[in-house]
PDB file of N, CA and C in Angstrom:
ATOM      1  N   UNK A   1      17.914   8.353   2.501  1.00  0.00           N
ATOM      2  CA  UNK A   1      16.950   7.409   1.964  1.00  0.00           C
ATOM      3  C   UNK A   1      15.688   8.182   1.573  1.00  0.00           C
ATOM      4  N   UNK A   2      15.400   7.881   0.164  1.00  0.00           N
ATOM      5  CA  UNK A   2      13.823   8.196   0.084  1.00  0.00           C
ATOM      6  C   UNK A   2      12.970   8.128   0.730  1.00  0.00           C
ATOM      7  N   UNK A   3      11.765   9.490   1.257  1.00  0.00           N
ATOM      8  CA  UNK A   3      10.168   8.688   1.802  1.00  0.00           C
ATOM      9  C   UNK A   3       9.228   8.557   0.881  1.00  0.00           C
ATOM     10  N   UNK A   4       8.634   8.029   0.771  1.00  0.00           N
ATOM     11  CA  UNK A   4       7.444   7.196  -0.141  1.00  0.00           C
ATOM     12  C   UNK A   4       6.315   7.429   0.784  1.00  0.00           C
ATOM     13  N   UNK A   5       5.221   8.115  -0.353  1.00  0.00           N
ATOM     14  CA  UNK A   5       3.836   8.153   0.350  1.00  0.00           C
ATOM     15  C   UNK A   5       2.897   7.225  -0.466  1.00  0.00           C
ATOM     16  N   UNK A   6       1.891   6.360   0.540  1.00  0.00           N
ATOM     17  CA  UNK A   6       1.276   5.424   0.034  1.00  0.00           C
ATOM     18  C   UNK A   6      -0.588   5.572   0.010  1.00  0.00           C
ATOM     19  N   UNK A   7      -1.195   6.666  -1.362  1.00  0.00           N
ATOM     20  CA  UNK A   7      -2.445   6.669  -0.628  1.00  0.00           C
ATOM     21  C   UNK A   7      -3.469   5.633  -1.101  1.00  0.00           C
ATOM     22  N   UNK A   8      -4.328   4.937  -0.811  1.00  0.00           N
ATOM     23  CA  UNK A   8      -5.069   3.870  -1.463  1.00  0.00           C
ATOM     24  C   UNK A   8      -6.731   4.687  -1.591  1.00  0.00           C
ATOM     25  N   UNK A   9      -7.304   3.780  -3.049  1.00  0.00           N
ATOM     26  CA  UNK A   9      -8.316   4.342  -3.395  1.00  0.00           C
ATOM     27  C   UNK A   9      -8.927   2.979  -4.000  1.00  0.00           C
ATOM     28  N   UNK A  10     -10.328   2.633  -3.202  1.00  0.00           N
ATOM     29  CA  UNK A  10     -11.314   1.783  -3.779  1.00  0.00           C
ATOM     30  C   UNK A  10     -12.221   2.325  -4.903  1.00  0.00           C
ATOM     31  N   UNK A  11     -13.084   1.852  -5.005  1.00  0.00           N
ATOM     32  CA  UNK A  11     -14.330   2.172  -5.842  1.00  0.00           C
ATOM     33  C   UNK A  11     -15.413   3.391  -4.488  1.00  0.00           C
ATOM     34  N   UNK A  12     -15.343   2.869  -3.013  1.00  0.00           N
ATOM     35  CA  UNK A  12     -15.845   3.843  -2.359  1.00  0.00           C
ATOM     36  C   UNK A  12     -14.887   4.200  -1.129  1.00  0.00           C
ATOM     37  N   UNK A  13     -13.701   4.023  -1.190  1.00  0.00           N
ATOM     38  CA  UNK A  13     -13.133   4.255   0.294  1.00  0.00           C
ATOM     39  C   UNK A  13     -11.280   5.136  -0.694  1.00  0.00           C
ATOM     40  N   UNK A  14     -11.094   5.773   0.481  1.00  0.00           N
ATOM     41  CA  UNK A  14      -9.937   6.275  -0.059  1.00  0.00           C
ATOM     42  C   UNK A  14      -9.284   6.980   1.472  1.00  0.00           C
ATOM     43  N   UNK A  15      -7.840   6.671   1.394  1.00  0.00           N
ATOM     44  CA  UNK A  15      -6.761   7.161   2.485  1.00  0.00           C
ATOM     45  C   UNK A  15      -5.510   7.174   1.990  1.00  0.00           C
ATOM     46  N   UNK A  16      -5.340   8.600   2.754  1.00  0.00           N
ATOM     47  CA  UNK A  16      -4.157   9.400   2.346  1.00  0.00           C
ATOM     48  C   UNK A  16      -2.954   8.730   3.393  1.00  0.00           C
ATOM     49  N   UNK A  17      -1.832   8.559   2.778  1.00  0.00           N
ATOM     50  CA  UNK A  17      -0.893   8.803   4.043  1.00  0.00           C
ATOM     51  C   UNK A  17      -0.372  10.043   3.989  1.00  0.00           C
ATOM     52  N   UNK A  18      -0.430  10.356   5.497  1.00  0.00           N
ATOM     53  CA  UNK A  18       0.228  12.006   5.358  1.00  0.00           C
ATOM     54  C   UNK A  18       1.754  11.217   6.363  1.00  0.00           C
ATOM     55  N   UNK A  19       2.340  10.274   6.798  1.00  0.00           N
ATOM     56  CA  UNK A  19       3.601   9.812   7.372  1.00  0.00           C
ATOM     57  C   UNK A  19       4.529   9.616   6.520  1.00  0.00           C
ATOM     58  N   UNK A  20       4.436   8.499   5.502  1.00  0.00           N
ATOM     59  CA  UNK A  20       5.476   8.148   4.560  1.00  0.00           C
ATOM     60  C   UNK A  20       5.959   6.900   5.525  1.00  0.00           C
ATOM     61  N   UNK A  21       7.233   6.694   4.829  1.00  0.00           N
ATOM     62  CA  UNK A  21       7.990   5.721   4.717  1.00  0.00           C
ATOM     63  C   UNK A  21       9.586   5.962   3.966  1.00  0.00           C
ATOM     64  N   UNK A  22      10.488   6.257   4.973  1.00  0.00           N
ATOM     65  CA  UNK A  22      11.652   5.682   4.205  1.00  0.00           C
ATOM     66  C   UNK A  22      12.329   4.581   3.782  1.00  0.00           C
ATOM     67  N   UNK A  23      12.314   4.886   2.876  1.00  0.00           N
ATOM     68  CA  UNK A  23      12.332   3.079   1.639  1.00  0.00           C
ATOM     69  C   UNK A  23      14.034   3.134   0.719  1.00  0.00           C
ATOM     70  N   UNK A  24      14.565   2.295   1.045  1.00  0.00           N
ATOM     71  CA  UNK A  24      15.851   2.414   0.004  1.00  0.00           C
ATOM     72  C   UNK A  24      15.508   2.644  -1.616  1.00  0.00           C
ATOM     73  N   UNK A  25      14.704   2.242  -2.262  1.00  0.00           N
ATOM     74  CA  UNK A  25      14.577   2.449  -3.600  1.00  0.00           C
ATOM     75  C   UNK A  25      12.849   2.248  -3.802  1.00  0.00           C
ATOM     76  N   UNK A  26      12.163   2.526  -5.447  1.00  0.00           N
ATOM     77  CA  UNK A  26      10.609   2.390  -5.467  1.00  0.00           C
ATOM     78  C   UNK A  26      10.747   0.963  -5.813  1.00  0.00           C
ATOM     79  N   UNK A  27      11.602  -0.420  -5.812  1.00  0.00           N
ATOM     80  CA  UNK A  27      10.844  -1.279  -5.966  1.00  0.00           C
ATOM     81  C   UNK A  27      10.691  -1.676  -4.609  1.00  0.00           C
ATOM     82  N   UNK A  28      11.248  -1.133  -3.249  1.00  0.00           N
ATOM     83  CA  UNK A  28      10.647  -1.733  -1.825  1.00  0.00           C
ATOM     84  C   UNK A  28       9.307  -0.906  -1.486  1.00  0.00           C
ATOM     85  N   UNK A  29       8.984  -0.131  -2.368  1.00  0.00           N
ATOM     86  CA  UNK A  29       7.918   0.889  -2.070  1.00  0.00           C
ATOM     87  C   UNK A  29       6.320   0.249  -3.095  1.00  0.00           C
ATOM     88  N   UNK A  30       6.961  -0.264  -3.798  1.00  0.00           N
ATOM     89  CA  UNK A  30       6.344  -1.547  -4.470  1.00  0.00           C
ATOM     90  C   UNK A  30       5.604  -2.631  -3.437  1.00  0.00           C
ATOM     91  N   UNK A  31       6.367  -3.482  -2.367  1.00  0.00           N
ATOM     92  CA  UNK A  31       6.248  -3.954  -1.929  1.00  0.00           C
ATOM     93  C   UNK A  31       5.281  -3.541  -0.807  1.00  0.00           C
ATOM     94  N   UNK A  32       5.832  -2.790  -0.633  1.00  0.00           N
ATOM     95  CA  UNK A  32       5.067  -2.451   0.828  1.00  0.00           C
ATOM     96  C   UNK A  32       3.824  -1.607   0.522  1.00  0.00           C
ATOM     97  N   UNK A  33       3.550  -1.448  -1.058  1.00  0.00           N
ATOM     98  CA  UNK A  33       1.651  -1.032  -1.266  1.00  0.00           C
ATOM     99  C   UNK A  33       1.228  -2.046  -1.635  1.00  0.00           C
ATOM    100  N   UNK A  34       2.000  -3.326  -1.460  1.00  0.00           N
ATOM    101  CA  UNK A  34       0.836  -4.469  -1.292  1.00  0.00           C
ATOM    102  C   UNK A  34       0.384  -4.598  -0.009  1.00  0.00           C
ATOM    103  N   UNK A  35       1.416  -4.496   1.439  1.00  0.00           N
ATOM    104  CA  UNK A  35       1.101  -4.188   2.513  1.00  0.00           C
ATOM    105  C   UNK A  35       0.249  -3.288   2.836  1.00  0.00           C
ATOM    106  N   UNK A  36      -0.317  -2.223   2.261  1.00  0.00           N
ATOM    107  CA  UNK A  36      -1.256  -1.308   1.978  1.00  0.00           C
ATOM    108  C   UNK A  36      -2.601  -1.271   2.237  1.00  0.00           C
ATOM    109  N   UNK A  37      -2.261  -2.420   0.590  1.00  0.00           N
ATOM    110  CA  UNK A  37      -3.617  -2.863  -0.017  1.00  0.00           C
ATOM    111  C   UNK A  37      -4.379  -3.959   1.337  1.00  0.00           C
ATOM    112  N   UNK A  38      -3.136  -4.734   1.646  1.00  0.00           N
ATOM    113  CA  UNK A  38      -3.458  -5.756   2.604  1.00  0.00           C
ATOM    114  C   UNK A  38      -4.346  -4.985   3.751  1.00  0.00           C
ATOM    115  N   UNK A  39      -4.082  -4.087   4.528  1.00  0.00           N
ATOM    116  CA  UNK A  39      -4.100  -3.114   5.905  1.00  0.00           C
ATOM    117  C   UNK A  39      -5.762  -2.647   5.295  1.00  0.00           C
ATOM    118  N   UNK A  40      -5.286  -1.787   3.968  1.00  0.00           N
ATOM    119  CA  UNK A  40      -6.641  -1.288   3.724  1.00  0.00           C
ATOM    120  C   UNK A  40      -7.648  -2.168   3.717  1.00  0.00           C
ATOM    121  N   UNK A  41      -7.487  -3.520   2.925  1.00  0.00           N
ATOM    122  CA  UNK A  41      -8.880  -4.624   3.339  1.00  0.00           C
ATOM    123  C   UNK A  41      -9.584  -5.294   4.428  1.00  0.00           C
ATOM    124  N   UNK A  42      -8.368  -4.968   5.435  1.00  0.00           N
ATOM    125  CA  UNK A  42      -8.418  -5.810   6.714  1.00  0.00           C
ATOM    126  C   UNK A  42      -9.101  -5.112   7.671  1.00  0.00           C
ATOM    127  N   UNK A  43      -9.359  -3.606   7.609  1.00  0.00           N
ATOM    128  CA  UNK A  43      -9.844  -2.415   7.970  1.00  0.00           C
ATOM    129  C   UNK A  43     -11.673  -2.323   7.636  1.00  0.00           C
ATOM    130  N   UNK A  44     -11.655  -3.190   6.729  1.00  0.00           N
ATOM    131  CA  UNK A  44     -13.029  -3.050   5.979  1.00  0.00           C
ATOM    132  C   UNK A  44     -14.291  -4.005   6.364  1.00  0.00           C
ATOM    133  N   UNK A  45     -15.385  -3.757   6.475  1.00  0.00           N
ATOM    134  CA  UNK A  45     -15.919  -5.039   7.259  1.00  0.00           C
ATOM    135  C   UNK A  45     -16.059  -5.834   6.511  1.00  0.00           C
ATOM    136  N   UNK A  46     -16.767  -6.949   7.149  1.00  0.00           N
ATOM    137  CA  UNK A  46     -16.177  -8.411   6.510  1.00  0.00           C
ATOM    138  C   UNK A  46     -17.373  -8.663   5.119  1.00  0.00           C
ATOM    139  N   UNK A  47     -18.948  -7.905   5.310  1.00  0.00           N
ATOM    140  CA  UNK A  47     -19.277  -7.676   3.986  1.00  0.00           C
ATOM    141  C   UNK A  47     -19.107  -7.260   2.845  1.00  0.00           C
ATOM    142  N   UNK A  48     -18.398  -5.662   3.325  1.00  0.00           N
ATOM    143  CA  UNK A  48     -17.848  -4.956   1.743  1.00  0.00           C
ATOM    144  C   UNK A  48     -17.183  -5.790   0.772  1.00  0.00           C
ATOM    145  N   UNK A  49     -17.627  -5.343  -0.048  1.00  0.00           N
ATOM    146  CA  UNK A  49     -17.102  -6.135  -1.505  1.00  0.00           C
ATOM    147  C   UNK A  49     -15.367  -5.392  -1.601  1.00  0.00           C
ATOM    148  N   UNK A  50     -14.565  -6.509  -1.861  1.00  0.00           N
ATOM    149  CA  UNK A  50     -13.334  -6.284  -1.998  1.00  0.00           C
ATOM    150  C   UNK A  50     -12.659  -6.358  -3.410  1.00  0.00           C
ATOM    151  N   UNK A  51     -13.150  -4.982  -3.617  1.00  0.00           N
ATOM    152  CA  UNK A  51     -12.593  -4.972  -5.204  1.00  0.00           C
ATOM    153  C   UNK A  51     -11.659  -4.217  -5.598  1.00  0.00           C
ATOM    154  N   UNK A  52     -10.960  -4.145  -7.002  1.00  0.00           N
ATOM    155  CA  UNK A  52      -9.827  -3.117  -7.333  1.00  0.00           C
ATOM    156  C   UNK A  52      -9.603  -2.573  -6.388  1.00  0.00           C
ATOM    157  N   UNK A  53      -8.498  -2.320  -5.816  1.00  0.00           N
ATOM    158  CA  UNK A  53      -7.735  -1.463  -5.299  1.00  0.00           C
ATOM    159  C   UNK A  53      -6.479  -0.555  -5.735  1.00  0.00           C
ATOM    160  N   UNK A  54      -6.213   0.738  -5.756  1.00  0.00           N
ATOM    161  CA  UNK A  54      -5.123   2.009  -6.516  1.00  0.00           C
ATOM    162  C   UNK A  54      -4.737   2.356  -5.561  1.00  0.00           C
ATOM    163  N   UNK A  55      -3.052   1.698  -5.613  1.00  0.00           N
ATOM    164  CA  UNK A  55      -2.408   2.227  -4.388  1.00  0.00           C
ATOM    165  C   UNK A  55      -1.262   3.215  -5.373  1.00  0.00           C
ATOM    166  N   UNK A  56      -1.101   4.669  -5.027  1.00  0.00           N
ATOM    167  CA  UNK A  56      -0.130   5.372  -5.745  1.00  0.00           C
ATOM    168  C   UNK A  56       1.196   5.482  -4.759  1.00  0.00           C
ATOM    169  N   UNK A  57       1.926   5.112  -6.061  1.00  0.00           N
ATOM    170  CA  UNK A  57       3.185   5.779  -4.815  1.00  0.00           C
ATOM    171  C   UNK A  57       3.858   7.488  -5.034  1.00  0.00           C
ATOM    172  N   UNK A  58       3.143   7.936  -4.236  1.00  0.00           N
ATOM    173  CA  UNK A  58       4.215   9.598  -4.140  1.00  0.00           C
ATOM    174  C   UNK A  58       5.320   9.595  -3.629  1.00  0.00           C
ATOM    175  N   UNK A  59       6.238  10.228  -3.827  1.00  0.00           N
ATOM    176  CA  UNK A  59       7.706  11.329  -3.825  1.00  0.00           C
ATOM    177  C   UNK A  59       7.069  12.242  -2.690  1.00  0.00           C
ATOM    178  N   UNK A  60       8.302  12.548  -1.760  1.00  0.00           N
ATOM    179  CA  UNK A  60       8.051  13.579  -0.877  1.00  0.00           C
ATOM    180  C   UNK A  60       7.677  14.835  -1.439  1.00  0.00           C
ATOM    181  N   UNK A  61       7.594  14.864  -2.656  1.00  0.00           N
ATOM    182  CA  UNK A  61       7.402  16.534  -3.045  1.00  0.00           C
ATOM    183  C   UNK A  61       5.783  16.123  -3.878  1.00  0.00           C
ATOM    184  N   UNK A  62       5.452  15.491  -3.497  1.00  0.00           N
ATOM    185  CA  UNK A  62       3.959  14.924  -3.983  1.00  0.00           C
ATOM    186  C   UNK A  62       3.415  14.629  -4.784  1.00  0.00           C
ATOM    187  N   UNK A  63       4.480  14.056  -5.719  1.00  0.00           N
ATOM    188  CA  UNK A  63       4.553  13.797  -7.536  1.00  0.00           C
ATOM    189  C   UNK A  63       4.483  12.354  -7.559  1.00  0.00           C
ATOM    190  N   UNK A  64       3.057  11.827  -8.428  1.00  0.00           N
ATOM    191  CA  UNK A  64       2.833  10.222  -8.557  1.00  0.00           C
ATOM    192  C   UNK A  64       4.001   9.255  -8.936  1.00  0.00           C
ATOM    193  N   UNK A  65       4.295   8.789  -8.503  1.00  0.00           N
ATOM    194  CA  UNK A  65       5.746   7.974  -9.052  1.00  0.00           C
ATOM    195  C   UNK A  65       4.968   6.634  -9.802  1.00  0.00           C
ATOM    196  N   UNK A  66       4.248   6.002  -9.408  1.00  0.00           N
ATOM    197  CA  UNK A  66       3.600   5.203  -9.937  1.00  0.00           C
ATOM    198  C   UNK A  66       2.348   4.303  -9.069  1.00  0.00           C
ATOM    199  N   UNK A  67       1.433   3.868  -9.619  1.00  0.00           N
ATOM    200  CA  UNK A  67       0.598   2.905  -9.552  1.00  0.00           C
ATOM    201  C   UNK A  67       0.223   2.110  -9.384  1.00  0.00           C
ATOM    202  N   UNK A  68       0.384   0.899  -8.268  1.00  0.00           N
ATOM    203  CA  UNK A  68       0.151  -0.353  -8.032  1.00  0.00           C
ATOM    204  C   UNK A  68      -1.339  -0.972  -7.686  1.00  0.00           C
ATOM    205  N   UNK A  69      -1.840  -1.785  -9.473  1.00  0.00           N
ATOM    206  CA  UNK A  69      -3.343  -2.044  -9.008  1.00  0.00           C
ATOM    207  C   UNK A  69      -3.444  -3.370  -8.436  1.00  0.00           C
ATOM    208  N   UNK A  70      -4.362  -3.589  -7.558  1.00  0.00           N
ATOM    209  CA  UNK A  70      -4.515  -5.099  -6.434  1.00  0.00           C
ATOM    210  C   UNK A  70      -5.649  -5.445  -6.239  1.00  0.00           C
ATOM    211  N   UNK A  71      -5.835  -6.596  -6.824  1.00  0.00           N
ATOM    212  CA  UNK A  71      -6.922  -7.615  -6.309  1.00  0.00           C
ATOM    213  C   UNK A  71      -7.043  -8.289  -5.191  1.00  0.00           C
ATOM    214  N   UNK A  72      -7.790  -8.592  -3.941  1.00  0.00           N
ATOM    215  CA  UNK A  72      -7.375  -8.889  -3.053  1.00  0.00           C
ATOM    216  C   UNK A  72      -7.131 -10.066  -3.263  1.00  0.00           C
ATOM    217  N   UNK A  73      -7.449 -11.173  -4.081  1.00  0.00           N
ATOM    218  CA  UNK A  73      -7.200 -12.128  -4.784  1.00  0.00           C
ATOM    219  C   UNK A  73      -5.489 -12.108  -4.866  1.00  0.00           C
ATOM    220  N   UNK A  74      -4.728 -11.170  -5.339  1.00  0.00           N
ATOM    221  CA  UNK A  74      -3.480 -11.062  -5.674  1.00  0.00           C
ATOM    222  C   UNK A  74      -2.633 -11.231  -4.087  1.00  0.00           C
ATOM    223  N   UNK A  75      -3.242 -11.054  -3.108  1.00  0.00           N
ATOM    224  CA  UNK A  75      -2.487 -10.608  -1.626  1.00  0.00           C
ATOM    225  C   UNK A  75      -2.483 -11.724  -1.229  1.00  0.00           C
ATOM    226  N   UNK A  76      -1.357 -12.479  -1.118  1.00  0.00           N
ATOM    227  CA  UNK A  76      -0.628 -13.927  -0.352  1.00  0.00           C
ATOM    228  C   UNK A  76      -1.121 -13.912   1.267  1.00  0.00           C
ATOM    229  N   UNK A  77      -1.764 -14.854   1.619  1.00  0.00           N
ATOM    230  CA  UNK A  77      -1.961 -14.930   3.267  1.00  0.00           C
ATOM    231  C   UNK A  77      -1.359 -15.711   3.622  1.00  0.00           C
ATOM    232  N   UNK A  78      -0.174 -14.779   4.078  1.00  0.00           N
ATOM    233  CA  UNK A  78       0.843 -15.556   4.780  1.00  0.00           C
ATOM    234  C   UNK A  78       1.497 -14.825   5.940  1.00  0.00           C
ATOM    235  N   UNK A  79       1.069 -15.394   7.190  1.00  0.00           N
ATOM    236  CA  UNK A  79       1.194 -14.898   8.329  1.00  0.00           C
ATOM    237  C   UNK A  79       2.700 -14.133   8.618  1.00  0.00           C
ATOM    238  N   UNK A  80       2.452 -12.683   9.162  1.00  0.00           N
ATOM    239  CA  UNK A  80       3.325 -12.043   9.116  1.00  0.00           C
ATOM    240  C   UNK A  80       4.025 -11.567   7.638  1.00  0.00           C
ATOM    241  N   UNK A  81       3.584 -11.591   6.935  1.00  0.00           N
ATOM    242  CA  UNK A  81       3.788 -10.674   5.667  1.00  0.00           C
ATOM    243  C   UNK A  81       3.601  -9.087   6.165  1.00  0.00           C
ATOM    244  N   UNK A  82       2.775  -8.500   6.406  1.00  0.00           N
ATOM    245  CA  UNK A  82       2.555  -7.053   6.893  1.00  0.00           C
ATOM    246  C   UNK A  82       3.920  -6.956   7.708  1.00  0.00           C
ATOM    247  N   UNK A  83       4.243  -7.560   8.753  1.00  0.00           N
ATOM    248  CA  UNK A  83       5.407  -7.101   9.242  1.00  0.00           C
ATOM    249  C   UNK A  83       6.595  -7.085   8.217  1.00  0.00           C
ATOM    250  N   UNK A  84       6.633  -8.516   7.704  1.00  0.00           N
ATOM    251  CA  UNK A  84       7.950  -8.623   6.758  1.00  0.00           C
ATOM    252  C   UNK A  84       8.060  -7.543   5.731  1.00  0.00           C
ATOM    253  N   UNK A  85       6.971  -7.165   4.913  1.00  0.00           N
ATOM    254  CA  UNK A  85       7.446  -5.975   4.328  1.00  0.00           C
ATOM    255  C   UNK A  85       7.717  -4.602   5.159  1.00  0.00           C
ATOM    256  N   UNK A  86       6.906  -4.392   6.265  1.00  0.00           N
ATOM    257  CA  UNK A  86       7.318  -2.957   6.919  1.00  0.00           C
ATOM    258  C   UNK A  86       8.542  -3.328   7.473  1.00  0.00           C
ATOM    259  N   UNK A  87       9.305  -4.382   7.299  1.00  0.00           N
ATOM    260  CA  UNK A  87      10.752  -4.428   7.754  1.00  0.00           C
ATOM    261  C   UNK A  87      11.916  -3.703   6.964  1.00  0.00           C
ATOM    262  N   UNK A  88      11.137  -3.123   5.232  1.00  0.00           N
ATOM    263  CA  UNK A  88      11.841  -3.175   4.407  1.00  0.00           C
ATOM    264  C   UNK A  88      12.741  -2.215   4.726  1.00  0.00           C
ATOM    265  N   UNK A  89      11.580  -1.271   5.827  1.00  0.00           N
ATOM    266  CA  UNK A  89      11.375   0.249   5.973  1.00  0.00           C
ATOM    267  C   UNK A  89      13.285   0.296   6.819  1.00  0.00           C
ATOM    268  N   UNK A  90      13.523  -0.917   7.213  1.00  0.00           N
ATOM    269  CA  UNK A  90      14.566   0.143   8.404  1.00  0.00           C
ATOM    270  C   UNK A  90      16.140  -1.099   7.581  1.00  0.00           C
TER     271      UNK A  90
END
């Protein structure tokens, strides 16, 4: 199985994953940088402005595979979503 690295980048905040994720294919790797995006906002205090978010997805050999941009507007609150996608993982 593929690992997928997920790093996210605001307008002032940015994190690397150096773990990954083994993911059966990039559209579950899709999924789970909305879980990302979700983690990264939830992390943030409750003033910061929650804007654009660039979640890339890397290849174990550290090559951009692609781009997922997120509004937090776009992120469904629906309890237990964060788990349901890191379920994709196993």
């Amino acid at each position: 199985m593929p690992r997928y690295f997920f790093n996210a980048y605001s307008g002032t905040s940015f994190t690397q994953d150096t773990d990954g994720q083994d993911l059966p294919d990039l559209e579950a790797a899709r999924s789970v940088a909305l879980t990302v995006a979700e983690m990264f906002w939830s992390d943030l205090p409750s003033n910061f402005t929650r804007e654009l978010l660039s979640v890339e997805i890397l290849d174990e050999a550290g090559q951009k595979l692609t781009t997922v941009h997120v509004m937090d507007t776009d992120l469904p609150r629906i309890p237990g979503r964060i788990a349901d996608a890191l379920s994709l993982a196993s």
